[in-house]
C-alpha atoms as a PDB file:
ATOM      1  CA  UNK A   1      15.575 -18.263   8.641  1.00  0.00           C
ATOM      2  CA  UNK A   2      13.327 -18.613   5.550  1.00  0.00           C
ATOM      3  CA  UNK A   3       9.944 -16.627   6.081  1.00  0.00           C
ATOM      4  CA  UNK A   4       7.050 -18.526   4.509  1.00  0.00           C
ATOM      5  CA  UNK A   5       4.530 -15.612   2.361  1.00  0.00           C
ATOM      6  CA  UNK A   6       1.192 -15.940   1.239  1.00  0.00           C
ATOM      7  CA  UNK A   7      -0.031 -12.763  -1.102  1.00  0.00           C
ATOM      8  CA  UNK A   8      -3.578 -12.187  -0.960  1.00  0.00           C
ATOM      9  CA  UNK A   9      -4.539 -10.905  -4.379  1.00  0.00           C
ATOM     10  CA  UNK A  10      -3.369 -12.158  -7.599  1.00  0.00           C
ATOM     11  CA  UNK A  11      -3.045  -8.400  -9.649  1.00  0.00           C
ATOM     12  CA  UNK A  12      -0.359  -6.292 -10.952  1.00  0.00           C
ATOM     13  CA  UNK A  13       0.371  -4.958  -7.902  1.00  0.00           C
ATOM     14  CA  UNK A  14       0.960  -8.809  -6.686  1.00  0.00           C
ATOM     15  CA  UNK A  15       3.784  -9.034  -9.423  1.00  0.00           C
ATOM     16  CA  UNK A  16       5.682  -6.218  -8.566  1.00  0.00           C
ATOM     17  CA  UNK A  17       5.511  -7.191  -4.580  1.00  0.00           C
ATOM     18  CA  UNK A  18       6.824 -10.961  -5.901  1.00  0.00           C
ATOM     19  CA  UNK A  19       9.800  -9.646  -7.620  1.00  0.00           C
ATOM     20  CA  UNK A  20      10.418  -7.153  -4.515  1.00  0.00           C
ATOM     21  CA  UNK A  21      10.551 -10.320  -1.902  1.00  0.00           C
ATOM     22  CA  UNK A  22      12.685 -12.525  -4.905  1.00  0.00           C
ATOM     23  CA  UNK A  23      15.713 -10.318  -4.174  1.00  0.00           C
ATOM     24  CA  UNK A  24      15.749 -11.563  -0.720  1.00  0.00           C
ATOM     25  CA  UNK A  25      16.296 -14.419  -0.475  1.00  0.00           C
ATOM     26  CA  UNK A  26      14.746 -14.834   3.227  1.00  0.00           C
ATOM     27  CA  UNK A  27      11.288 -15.186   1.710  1.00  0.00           C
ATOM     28  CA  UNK A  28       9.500 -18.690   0.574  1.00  0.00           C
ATOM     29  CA  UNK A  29       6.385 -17.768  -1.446  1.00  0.00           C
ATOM     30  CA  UNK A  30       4.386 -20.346  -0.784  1.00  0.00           C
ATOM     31  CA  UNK A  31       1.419 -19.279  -3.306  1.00  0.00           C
ATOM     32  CA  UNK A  32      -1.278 -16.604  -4.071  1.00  0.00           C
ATOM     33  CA  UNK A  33      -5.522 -16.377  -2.687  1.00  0.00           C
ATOM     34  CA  UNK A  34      -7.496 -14.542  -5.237  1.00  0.00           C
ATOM     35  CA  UNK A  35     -11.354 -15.430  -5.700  1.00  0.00           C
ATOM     36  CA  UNK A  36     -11.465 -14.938  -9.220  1.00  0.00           C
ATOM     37  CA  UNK A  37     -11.826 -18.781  -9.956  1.00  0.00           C
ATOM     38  CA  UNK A  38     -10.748 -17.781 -13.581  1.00  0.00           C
ATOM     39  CA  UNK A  39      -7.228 -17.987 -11.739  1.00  0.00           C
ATOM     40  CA  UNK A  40      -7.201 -20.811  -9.702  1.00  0.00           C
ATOM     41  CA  UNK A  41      -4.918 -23.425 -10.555  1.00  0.00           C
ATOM     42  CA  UNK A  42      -2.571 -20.774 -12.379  1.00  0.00           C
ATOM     43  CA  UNK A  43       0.533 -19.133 -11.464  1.00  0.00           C
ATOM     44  CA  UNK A  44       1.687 -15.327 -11.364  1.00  0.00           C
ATOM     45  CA  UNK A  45       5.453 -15.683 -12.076  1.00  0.00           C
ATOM     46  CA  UNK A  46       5.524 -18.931 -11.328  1.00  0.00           C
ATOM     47  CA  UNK A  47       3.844 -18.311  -7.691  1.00  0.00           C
ATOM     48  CA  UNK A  48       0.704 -20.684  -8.122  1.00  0.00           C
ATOM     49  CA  UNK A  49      -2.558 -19.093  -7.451  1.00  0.00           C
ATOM     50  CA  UNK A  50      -3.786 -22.072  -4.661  1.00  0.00           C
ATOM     51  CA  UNK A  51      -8.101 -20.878  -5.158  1.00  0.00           C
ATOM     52  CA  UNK A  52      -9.679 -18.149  -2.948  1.00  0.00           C
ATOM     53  CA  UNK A  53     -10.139 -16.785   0.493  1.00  0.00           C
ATOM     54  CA  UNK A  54     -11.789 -19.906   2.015  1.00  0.00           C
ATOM     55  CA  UNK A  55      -8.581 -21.148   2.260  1.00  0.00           C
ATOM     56  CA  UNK A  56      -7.092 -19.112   4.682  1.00  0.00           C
ATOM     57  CA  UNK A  57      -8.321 -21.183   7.639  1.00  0.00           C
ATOM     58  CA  UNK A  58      -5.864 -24.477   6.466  1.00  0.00           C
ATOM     59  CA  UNK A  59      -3.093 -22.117   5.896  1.00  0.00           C
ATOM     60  CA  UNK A  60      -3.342 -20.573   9.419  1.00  0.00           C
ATOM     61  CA  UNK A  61      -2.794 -23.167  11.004  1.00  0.00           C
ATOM     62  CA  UNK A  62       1.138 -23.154  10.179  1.00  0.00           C
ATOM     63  CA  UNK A  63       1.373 -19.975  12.725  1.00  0.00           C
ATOM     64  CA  UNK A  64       4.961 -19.063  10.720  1.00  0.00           C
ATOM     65  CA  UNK A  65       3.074 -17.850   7.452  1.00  0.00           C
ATOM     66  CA  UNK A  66       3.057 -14.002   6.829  1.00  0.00           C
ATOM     67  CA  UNK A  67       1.009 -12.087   4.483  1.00  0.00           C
ATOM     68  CA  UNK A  68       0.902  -9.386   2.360  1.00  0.00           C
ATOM     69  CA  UNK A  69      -1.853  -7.236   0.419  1.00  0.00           C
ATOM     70  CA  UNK A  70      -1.388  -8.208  -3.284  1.00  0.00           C
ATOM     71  CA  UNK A  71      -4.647  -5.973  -4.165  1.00  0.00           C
ATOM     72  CA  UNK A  72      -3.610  -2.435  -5.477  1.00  0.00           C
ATOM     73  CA  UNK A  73      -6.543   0.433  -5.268  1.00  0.00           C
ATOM     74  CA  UNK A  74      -6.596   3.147  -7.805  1.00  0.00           C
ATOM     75  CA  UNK A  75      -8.508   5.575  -5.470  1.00  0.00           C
ATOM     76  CA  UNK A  76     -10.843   2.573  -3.570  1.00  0.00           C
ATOM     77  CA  UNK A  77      -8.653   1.053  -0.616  1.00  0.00           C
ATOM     78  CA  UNK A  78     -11.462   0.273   0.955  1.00  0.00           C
ATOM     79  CA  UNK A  79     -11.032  -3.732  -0.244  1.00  0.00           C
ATOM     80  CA  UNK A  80      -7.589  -3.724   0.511  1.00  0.00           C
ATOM     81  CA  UNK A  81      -8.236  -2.523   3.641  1.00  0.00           C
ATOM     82  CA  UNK A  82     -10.897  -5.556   4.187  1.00  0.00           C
ATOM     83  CA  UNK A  83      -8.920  -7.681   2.956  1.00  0.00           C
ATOM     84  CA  UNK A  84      -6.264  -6.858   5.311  1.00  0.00           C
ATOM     85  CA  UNK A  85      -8.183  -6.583   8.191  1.00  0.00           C
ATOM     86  CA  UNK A  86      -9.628 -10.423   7.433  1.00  0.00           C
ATOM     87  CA  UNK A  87      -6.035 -11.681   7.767  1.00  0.00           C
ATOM     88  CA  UNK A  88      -5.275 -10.069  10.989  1.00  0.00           C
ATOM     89  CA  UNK A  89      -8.866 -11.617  12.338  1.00  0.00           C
ATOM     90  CA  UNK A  90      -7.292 -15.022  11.349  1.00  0.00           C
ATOM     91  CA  UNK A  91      -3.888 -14.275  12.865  1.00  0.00           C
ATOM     92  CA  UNK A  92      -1.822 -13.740   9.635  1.00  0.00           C
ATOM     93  CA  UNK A  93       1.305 -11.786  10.504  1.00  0.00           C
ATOM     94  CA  UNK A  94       1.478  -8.887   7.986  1.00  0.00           C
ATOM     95  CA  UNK A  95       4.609  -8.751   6.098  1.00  0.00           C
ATOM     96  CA  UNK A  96       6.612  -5.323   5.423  1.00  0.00           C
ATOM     97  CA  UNK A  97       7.889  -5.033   1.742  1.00  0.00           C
ATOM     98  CA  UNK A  98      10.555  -2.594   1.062  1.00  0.00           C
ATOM     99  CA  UNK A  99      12.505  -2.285  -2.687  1.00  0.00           C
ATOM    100  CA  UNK A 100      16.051  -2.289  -2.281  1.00  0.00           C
ATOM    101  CA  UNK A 101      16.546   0.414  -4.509  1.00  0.00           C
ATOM    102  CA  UNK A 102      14.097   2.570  -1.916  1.00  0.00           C
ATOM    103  CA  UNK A 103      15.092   5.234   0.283  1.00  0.00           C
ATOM    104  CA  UNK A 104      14.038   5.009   3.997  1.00  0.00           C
ATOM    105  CA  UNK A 105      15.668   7.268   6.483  1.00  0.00           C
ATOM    106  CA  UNK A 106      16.864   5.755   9.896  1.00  0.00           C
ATOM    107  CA  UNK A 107      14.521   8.034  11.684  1.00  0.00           C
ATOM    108  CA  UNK A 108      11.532   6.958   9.619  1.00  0.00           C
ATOM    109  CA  UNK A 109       8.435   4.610  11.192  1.00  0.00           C
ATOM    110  CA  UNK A 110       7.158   2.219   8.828  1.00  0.00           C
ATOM    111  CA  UNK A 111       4.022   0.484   9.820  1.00  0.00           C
ATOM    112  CA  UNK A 112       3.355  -3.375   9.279  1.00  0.00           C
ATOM    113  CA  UNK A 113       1.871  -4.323   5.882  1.00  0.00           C
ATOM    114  CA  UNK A 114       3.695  -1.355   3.964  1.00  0.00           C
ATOM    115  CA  UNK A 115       4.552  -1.542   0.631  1.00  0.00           C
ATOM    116  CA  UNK A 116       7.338   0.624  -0.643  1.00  0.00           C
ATOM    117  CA  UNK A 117       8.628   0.340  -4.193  1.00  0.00           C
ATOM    118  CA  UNK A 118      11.475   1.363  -6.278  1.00  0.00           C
ATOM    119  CA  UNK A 119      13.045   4.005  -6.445  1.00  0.00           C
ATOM    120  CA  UNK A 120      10.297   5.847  -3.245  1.00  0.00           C
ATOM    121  CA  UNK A 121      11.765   8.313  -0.745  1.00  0.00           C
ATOM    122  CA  UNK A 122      10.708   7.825   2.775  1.00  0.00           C
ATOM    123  CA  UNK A 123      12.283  10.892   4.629  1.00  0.00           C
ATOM    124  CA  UNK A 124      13.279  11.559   8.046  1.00  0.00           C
ATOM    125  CA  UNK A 125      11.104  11.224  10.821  1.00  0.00           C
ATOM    126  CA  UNK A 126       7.888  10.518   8.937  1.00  0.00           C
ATOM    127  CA  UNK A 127       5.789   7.704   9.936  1.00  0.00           C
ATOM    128  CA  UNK A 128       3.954   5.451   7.642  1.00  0.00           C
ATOM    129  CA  UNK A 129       0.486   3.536   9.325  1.00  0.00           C
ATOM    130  CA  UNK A 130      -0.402  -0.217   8.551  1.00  0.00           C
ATOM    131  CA  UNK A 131      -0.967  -1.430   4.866  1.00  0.00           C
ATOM    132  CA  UNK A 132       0.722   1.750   3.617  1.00  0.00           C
ATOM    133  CA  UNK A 133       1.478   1.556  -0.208  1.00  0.00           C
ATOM    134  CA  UNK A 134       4.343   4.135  -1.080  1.00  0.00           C
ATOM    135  CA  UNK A 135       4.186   3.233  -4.823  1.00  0.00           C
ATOM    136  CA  UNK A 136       7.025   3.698  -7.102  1.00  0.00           C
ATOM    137  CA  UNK A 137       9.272   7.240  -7.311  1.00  0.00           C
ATOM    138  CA  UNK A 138       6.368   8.757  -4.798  1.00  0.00           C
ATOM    139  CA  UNK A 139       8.662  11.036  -2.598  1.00  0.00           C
ATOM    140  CA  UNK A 140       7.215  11.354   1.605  1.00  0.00           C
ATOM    141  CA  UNK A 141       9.095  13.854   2.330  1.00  0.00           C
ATOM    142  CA  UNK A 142      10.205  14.843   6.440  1.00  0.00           C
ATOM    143  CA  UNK A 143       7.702  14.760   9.255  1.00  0.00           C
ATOM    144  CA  UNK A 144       5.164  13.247   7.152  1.00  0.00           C
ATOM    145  CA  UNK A 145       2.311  11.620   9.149  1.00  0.00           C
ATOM    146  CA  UNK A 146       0.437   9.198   7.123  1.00  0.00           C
ATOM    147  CA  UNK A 147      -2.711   7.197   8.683  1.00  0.00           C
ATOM    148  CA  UNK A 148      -3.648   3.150   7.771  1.00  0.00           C
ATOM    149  CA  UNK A 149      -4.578   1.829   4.196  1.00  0.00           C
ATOM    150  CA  UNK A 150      -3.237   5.042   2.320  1.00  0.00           C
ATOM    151  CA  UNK A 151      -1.945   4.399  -0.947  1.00  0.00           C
ATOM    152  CA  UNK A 152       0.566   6.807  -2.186  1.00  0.00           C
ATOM    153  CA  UNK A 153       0.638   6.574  -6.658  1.00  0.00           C
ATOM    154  CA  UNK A 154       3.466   6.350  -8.562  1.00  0.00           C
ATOM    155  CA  UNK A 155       5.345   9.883  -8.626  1.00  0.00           C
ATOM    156  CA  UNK A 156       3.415  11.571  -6.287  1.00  0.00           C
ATOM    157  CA  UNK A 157       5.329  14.009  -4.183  1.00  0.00           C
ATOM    158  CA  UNK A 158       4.107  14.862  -0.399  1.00  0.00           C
ATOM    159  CA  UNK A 159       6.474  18.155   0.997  1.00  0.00           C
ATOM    160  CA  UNK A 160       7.263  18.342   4.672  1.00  0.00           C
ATOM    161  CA  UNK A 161       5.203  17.523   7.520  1.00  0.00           C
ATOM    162  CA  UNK A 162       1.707  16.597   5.281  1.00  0.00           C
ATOM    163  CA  UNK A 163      -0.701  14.171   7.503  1.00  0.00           C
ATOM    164  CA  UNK A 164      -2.544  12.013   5.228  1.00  0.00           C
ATOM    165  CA  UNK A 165      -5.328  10.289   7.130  1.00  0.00           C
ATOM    166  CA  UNK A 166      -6.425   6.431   6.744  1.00  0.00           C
ATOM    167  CA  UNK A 167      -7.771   5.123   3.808  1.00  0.00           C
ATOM    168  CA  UNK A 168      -6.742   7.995   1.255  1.00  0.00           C
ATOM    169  CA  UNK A 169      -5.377   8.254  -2.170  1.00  0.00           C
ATOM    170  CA  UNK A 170      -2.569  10.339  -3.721  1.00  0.00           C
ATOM    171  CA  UNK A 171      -2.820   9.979  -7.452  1.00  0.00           C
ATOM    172  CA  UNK A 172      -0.222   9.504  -9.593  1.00  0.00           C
ATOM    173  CA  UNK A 173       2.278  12.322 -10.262  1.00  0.00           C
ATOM    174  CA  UNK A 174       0.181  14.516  -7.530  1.00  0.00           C
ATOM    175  CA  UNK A 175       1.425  17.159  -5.550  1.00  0.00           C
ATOM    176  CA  UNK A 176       0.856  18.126  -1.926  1.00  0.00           C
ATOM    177  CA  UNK A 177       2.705  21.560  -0.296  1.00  0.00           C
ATOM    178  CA  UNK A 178       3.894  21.471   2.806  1.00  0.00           C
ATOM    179  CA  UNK A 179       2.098  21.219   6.177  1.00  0.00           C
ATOM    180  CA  UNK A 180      -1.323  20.274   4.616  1.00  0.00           C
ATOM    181  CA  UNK A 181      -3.845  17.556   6.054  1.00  0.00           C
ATOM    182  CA  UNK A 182      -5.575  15.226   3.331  1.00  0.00           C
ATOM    183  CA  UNK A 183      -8.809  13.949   5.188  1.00  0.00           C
ATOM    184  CA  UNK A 184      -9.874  10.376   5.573  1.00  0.00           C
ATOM    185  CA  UNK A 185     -10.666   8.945   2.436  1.00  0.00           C
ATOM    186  CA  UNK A 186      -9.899  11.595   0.021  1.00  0.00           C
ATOM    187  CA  UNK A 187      -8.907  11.055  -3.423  1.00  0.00           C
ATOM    188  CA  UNK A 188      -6.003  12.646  -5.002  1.00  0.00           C
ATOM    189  CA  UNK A 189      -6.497  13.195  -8.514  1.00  0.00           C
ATOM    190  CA  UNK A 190      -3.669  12.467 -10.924  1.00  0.00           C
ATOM    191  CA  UNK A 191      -1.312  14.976 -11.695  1.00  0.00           C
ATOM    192  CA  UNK A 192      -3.044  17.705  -9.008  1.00  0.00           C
ATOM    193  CA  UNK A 193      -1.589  20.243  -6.933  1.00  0.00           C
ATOM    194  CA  UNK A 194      -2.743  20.409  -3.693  1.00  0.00           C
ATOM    195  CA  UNK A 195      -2.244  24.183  -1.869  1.00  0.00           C
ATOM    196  CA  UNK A 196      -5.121  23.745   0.554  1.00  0.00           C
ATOM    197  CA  UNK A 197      -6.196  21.273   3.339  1.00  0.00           C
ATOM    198  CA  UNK A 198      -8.604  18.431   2.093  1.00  0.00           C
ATOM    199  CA  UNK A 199     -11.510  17.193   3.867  1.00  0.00           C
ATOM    200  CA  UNK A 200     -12.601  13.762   4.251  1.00  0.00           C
ATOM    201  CA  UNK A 201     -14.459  11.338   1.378  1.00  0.00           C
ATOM    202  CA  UNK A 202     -13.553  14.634  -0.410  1.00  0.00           C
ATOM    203  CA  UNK A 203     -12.423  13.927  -4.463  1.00  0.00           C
ATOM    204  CA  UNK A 204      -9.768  16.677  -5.935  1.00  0.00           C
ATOM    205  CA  UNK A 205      -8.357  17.739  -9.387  1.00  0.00           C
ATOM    206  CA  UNK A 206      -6.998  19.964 -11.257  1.00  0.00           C
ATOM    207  CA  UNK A 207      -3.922  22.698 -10.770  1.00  0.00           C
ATOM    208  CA  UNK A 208      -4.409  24.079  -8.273  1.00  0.00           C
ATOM    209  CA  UNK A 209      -6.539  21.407  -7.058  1.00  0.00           C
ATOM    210  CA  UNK A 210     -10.493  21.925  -6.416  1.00  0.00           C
ATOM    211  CA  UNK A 211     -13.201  19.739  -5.255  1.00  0.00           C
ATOM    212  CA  UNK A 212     -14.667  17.477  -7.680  1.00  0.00           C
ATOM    213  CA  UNK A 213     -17.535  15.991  -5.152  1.00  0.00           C
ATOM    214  CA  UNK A 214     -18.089  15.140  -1.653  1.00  0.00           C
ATOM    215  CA  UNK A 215     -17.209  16.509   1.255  1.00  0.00           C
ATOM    216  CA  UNK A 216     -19.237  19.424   2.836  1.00  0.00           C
END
């Protein structure tokens, strides 16, 4: 059966999620919400960009449409988040994205709404929330617990048994040792290593990896 997808966001990160769902050939993508009206009437890869958000109350009412996020967030998830939550209050069913050329272990969760790209490791027993992106190469490595809206960058490597909690980012190429917890709505900097818990709306760089601002 053919599953009819609406992205929500008309980015970047909405082209690499389009290519994703074109090797499958289960997936009808019926067009792109973005309110940028600079883009309405366009297409991203041929997906046309239909006009903005005030749309989603026609589109609902086919009750077989899924969604998924096509906003990225380089260390703000808060709009995808929103955004996300705003389809759910119109009774959009979230759609899980997963590369083929990922790896997911059988004993993995994977919430609804993830993202996963190429080439990302999803190891065993780890559980990934709602609206989880696990961006391309990023490596969640066994026992991994990580909370709604986190976005994991490109490259970034979580060891065993980290607990990432809702809403935070893992920069790109970051590093987190084993057992740590990454508060809600940290930020990750690029390219840090991480060898201590981190508290919430807490920003850290640098190797190892100290507090930049927030937090206590």
């Amino acid at each position: 059966m053919t599953v009819k997808v609406i992205g929500l966001g008309a980015g970047g990160h909405a082209r690499v999620i389009i290519e994703i769902l074109r090797s499958n050939e289960s997936y009808d993508l019926v067009g792109l919400l973005d309110p940028g009206p600079e883009l309405h009437g366009l297409d991203v890869l041929g997906v046309p960009v239909l006009g903005g958000d005030d749309l989603l109350p026609a589109l609902v009412q086919d009750n077989s449409i899924h969604f998924f996020i096509g906003l990225g967030g380089a260390g703000n998830n808060l709009p995808r988040q929103r955004l996300y939550e705003k389809a759910l209050q119109y009774n959009m069913q979230p759609l899980r994205v997963i590369h083929p050329r990922a790896i997911i272990s059988s004993t993995a969760e994977i919430g609804v709404g993830a993202i996963i790209m190429a080439g990302a490791v999803v190891n065993t027993c780890s559980r990934l929330g709602q609206n989880v992106i696990v961006n391309t190469n990023a490596v969640v490595e066994h026992d991994c617990m990580i909370g709604d809206h986190v976005h994991i960058a490109p490259g970034a490597l979580l060891a065993s048994a980290v607990r990432v909690e809702k809403g935070a980012h893992i920069g790109i190429g970051a590093v987190v040792r084993q057992g740590l917890i990454i508060g809600e709505k940290a930020i990750i900097g690029a390219g840090a290593v991480v060898v201590e818990d981190v508290s919430p709306n807490t920003v850290v760089v640098g190797v190892p990896a100290r507090r930049l601002h927030g937090g206590e």
